[in-house]
PDB file of N, CA and C in Angstrom:
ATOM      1  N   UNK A   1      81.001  45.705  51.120  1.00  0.00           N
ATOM      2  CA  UNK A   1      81.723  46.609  50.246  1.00  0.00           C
ATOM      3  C   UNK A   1      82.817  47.304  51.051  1.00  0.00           C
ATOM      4  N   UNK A   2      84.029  47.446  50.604  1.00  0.00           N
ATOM      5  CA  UNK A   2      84.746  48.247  51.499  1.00  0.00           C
ATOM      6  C   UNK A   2      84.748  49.643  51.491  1.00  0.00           C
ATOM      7  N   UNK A   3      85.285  49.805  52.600  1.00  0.00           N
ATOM      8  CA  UNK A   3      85.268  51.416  52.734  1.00  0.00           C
ATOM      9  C   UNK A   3      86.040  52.116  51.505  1.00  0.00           C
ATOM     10  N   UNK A   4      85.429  53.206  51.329  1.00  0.00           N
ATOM     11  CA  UNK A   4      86.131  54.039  50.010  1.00  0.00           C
ATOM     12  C   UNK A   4      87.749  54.572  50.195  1.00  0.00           C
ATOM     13  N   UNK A   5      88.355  54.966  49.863  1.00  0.00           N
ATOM     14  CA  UNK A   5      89.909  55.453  50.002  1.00  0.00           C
ATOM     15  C   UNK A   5      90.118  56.973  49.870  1.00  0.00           C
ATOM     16  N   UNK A   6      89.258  57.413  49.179  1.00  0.00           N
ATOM     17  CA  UNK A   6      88.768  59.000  49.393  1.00  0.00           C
ATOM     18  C   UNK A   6      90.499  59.440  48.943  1.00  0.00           C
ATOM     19  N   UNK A   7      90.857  58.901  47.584  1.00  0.00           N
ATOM     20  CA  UNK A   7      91.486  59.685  47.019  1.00  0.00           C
ATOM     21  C   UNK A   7      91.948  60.700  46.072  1.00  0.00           C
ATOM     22  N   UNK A   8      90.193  60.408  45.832  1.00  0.00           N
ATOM     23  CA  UNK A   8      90.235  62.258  44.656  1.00  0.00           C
ATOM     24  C   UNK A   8      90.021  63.021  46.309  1.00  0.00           C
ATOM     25  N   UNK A   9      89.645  62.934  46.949  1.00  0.00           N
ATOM     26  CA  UNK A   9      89.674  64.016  48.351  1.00  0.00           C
ATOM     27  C   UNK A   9      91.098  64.318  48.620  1.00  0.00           C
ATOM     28  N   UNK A  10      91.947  63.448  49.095  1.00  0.00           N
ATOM     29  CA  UNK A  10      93.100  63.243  49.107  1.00  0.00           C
ATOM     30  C   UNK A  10      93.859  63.791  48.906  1.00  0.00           C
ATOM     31  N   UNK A  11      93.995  63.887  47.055  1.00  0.00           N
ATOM     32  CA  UNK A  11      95.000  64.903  45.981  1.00  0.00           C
ATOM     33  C   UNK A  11      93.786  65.996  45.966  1.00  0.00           C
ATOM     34  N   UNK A  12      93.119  66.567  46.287  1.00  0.00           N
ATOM     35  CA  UNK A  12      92.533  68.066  46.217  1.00  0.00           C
ATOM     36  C   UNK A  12      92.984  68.658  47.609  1.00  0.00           C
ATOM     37  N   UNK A  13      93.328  67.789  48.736  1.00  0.00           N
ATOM     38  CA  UNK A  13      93.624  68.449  49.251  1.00  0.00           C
ATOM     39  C   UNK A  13      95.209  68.561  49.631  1.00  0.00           C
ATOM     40  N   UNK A  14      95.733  68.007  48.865  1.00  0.00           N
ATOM     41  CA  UNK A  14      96.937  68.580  48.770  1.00  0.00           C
ATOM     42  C   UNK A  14      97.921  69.295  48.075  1.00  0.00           C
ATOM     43  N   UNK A  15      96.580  69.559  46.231  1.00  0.00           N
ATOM     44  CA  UNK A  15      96.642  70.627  45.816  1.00  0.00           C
ATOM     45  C   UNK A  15      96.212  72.121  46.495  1.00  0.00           C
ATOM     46  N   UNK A  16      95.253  71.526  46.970  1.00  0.00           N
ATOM     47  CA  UNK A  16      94.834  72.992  48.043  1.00  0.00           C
ATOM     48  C   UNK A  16      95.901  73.660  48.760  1.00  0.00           C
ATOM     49  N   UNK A  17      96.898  72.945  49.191  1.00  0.00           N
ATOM     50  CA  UNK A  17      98.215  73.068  50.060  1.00  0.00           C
ATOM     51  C   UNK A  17      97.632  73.084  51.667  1.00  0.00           C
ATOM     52  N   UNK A  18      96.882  71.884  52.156  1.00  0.00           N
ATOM     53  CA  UNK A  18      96.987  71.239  52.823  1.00  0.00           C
ATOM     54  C   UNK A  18      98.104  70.695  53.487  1.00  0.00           C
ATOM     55  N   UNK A  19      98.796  70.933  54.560  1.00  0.00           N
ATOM     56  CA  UNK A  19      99.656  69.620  54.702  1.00  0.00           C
ATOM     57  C   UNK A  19      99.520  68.598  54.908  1.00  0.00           C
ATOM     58  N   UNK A  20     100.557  68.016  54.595  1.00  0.00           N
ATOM     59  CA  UNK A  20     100.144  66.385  54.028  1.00  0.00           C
ATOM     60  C   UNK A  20      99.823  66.429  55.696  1.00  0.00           C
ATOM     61  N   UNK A  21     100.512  65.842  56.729  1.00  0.00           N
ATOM     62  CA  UNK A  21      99.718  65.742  58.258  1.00  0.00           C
ATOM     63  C   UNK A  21      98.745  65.611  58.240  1.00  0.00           C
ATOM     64  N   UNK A  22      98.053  66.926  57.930  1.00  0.00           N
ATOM     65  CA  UNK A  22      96.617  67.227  58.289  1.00  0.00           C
ATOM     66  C   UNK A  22      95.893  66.496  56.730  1.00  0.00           C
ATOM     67  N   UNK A  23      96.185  65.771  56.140  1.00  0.00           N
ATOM     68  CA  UNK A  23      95.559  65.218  54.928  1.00  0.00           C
ATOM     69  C   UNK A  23      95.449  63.848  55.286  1.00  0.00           C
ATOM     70  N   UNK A  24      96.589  62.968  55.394  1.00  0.00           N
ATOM     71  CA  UNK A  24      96.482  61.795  56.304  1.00  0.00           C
ATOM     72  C   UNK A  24      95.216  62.019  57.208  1.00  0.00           C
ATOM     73  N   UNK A  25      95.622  62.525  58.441  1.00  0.00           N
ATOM     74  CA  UNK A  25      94.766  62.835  59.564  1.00  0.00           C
ATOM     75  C   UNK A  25      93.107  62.990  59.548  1.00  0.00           C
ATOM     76  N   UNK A  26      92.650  63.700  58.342  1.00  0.00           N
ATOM     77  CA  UNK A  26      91.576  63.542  58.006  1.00  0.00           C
ATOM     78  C   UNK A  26      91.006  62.382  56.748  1.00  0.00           C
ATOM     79  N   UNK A  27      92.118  61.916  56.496  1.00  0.00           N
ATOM     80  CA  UNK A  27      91.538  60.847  55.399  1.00  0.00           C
ATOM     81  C   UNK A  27      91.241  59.390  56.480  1.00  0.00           C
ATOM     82  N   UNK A  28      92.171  59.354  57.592  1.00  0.00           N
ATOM     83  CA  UNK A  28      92.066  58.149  58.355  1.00  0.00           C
ATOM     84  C   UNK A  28      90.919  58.612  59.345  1.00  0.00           C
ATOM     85  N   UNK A  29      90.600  59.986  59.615  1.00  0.00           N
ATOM     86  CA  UNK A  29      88.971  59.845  60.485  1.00  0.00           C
ATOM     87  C   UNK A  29      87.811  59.792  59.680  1.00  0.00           C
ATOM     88  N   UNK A  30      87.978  60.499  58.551  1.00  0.00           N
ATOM     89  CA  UNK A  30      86.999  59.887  57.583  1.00  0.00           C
ATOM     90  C   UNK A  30      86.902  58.277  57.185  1.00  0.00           C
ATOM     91  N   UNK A  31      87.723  57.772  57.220  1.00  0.00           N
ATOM     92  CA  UNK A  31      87.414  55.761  56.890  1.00  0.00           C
ATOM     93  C   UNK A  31      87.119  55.567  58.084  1.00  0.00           C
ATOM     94  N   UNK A  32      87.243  56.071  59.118  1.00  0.00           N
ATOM     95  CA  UNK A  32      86.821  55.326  60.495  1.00  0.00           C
ATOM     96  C   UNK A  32      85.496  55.721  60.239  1.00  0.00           C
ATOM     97  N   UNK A  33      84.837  57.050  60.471  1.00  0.00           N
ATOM     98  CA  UNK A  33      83.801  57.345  60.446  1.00  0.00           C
ATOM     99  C   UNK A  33      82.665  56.506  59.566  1.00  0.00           C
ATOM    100  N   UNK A  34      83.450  56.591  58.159  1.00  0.00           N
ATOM    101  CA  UNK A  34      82.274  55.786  57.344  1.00  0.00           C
ATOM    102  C   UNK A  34      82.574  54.694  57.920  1.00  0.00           C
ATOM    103  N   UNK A  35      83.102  54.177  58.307  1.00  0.00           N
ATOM    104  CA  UNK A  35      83.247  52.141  58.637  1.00  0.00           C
ATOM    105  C   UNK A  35      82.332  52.483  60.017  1.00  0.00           C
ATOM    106  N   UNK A  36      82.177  53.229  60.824  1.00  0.00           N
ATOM    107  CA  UNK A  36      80.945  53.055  61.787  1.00  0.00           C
ATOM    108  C   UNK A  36      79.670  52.955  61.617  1.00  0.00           C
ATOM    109  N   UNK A  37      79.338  53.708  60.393  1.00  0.00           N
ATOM    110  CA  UNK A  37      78.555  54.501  59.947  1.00  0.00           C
ATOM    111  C   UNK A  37      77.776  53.047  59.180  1.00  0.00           C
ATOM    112  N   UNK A  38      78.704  52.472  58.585  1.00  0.00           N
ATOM    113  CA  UNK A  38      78.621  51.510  57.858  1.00  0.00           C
ATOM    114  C   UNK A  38      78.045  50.056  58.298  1.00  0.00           C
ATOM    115  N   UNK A  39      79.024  50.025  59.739  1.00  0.00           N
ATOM    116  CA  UNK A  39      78.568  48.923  60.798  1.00  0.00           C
ATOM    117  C   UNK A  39      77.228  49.326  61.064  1.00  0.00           C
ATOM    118  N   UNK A  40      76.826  50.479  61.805  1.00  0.00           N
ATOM    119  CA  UNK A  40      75.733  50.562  62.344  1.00  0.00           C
ATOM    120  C   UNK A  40      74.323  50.435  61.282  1.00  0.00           C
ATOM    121  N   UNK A  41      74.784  50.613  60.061  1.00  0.00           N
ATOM    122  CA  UNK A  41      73.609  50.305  59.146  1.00  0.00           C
ATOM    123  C   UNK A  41      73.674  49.045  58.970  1.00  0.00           C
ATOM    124  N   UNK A  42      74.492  48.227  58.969  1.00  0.00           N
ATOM    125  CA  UNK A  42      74.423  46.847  58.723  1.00  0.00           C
ATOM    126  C   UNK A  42      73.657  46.343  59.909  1.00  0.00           C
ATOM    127  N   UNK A  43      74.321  47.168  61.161  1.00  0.00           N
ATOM    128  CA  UNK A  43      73.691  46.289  62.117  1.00  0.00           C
ATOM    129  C   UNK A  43      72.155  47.007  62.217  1.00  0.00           C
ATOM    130  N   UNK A  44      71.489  47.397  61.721  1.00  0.00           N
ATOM    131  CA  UNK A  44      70.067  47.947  61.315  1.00  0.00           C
ATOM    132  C   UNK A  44      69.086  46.754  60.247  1.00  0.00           C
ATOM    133  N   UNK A  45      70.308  45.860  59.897  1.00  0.00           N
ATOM    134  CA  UNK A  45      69.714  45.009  59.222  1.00  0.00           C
ATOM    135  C   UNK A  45      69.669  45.369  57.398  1.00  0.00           C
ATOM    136  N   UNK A  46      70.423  46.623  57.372  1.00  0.00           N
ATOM    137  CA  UNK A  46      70.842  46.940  55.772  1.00  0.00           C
ATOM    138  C   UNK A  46      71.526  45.889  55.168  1.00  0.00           C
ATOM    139  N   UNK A  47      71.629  45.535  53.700  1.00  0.00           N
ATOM    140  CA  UNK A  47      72.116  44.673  52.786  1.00  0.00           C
ATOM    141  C   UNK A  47      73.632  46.011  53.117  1.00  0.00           C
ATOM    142  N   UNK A  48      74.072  45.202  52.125  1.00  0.00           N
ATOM    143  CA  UNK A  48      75.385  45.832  52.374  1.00  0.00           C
ATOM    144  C   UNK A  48      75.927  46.541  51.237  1.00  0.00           C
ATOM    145  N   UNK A  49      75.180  46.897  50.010  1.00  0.00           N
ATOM    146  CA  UNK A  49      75.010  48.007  49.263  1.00  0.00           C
ATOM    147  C   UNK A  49      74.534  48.646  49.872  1.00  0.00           C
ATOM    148  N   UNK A  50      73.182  48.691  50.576  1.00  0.00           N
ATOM    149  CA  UNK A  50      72.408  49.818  50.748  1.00  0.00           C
ATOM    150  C   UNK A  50      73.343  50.494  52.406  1.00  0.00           C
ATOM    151  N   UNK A  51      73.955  49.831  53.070  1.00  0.00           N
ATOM    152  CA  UNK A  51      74.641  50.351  54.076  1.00  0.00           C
ATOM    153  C   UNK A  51      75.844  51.013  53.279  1.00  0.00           C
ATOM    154  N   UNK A  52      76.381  50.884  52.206  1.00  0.00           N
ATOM    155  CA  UNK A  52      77.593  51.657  51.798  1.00  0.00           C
ATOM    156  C   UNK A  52      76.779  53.023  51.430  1.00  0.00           C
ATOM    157  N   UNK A  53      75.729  52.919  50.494  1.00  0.00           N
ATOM    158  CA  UNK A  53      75.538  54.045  49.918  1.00  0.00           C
ATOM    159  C   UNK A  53      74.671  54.837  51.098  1.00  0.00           C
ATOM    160  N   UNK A  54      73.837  54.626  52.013  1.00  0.00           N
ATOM    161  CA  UNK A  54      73.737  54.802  53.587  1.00  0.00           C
ATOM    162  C   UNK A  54      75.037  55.997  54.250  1.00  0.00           C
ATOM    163  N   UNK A  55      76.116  55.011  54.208  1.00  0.00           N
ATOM    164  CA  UNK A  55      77.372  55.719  54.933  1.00  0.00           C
ATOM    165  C   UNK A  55      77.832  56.836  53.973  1.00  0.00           C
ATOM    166  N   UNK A  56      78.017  56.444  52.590  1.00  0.00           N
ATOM    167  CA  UNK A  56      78.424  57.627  51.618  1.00  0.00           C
ATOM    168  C   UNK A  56      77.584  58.569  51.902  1.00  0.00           C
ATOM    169  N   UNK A  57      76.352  58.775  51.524  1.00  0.00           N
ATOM    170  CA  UNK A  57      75.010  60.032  52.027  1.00  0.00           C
ATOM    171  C   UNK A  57      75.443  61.021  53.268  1.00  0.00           C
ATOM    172  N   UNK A  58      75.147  59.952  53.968  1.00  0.00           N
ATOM    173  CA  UNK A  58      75.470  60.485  55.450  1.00  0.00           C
ATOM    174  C   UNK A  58      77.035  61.498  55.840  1.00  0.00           C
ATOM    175  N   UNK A  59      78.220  61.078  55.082  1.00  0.00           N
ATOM    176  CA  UNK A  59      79.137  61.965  55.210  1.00  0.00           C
ATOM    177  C   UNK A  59      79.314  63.386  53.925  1.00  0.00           C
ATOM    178  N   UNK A  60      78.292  62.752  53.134  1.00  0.00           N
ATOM    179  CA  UNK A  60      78.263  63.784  52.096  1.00  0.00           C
ATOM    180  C   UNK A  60      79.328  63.450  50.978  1.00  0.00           C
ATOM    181  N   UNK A  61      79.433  64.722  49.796  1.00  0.00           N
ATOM    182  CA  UNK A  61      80.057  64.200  48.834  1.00  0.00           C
ATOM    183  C   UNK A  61      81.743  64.763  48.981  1.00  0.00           C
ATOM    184  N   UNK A  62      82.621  64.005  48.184  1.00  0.00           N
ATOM    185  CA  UNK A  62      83.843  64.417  49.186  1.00  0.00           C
ATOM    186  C   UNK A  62      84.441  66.106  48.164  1.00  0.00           C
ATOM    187  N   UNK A  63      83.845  66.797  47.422  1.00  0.00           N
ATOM    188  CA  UNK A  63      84.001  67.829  47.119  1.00  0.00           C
ATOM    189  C   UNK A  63      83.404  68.898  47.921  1.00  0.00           C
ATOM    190  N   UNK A  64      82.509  68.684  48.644  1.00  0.00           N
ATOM    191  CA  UNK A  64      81.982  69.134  50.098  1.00  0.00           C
ATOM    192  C   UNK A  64      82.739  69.259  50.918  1.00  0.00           C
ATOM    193  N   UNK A  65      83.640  67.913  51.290  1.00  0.00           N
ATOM    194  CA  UNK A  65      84.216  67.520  52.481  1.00  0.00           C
ATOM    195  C   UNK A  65      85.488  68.559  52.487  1.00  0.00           C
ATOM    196  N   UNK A  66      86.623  68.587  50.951  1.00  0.00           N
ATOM    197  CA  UNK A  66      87.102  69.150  50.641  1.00  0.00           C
ATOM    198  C   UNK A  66      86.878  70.350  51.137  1.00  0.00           C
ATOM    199  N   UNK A  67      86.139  71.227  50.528  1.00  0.00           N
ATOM    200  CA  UNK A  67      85.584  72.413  50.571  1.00  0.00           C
ATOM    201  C   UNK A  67      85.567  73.071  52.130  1.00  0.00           C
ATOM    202  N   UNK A  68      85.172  72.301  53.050  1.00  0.00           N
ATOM    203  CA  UNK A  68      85.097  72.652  54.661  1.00  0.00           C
ATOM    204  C   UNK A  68      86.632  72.456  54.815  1.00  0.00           C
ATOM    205  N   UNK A  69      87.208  71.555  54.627  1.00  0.00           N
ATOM    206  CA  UNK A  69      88.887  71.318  55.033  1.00  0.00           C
ATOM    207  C   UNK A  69      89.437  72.646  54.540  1.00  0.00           C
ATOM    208  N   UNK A  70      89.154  73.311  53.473  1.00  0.00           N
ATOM    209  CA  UNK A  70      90.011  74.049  52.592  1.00  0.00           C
ATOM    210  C   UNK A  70      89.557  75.209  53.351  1.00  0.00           C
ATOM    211  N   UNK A  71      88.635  75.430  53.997  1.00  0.00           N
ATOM    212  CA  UNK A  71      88.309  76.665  53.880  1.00  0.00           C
ATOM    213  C   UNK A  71      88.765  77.009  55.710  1.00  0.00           C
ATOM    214  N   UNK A  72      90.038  76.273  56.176  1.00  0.00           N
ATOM    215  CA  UNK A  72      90.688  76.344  57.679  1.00  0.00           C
ATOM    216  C   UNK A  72      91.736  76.561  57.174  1.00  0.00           C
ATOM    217  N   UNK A  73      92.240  77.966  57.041  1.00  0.00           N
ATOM    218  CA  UNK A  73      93.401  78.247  56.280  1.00  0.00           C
ATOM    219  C   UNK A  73      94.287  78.181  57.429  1.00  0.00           C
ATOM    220  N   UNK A  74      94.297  76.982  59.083  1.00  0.00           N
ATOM    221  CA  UNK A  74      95.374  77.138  59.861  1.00  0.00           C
ATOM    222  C   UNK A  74      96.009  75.678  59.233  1.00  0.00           C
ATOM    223  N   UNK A  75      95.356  74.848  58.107  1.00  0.00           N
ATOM    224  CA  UNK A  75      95.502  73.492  58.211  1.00  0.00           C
ATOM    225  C   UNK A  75      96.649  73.919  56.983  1.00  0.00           C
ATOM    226  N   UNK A  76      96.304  74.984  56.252  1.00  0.00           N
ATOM    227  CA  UNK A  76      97.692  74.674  54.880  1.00  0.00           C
ATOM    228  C   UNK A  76      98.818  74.990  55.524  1.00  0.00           C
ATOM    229  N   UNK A  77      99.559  73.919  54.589  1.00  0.00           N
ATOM    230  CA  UNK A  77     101.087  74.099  54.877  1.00  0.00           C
ATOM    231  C   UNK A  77     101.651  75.664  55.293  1.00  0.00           C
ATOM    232  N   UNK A  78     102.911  75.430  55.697  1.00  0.00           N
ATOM    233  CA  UNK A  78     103.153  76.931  56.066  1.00  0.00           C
ATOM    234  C   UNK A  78     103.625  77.445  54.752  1.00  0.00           C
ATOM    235  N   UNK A  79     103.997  77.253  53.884  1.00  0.00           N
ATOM    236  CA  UNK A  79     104.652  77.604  52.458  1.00  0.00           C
ATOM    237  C   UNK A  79     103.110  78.076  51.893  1.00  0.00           C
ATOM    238  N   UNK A  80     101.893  77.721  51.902  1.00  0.00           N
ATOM    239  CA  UNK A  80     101.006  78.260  51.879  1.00  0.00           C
ATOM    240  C   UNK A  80     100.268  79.749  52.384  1.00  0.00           C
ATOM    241  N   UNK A  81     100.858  79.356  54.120  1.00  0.00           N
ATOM    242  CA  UNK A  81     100.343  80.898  55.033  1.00  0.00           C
ATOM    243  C   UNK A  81     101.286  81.624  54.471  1.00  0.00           C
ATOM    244  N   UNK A  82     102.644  81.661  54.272  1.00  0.00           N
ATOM    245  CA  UNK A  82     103.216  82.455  54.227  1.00  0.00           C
ATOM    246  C   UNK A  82     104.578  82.513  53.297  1.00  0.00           C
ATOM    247  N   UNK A  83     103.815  82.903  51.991  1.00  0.00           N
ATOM    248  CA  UNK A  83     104.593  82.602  50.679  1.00  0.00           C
ATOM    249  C   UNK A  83     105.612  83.307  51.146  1.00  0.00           C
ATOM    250  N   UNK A  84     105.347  84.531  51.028  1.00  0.00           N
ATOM    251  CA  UNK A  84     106.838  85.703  51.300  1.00  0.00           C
ATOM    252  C   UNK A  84     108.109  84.973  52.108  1.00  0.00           C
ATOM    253  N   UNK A  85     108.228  84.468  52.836  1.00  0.00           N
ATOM    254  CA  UNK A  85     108.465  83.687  53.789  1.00  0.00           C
ATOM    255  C   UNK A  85     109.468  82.390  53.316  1.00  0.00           C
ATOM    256  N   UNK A  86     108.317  81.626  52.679  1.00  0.00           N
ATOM    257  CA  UNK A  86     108.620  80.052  51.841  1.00  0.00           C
ATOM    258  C   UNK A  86     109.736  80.692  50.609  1.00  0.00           C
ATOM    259  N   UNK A  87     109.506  81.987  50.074  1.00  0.00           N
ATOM    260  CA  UNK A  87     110.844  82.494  48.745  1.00  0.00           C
ATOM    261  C   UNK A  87     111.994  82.884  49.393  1.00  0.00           C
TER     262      UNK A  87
END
């Protein structure tokens, strides 16, 4: 199964006002992560459903994932830190 694309994560976090940078940046260590995560259950001898849904578990759900990203208010854009600023 391939790795997921984690793009409702994606657009939440760039409604959040994320910058995009730091949105990329964590969407490409998250697919690495699950694709390890993924290997190493396979190589455990998992079918390869049960290693996807394995790797999904294990990183949690991505409104979670969201939620920890969002809540590093050094990662939003600067038009974010500092509206007064961005007008």
């Amino acid at each position: 199964m391939p790795s997921p694309q984690f793009n409702d994560l994606k657009l939440e976090l760039l409604r959040g006002g994320v910058a995009p940078f730091y949105v990329r940046r964590a969407i490409l260590e998250l697919s690495e992560h699950y694709t390890d995560l993924e290997s190493d259950a396979l190589a455990a001898g998992m079918s390869s459903d049960e290693a996807c849904r394995y790797a999904q578990a294990l990183l949690g759900r991505e409104e979670s994932l969201a939620a920890a990203i969002l809540a590093h208010a050094e990662l939003l854009d600067w038009g974010r830190r500092w509206p007064r600023v961005a007008l």
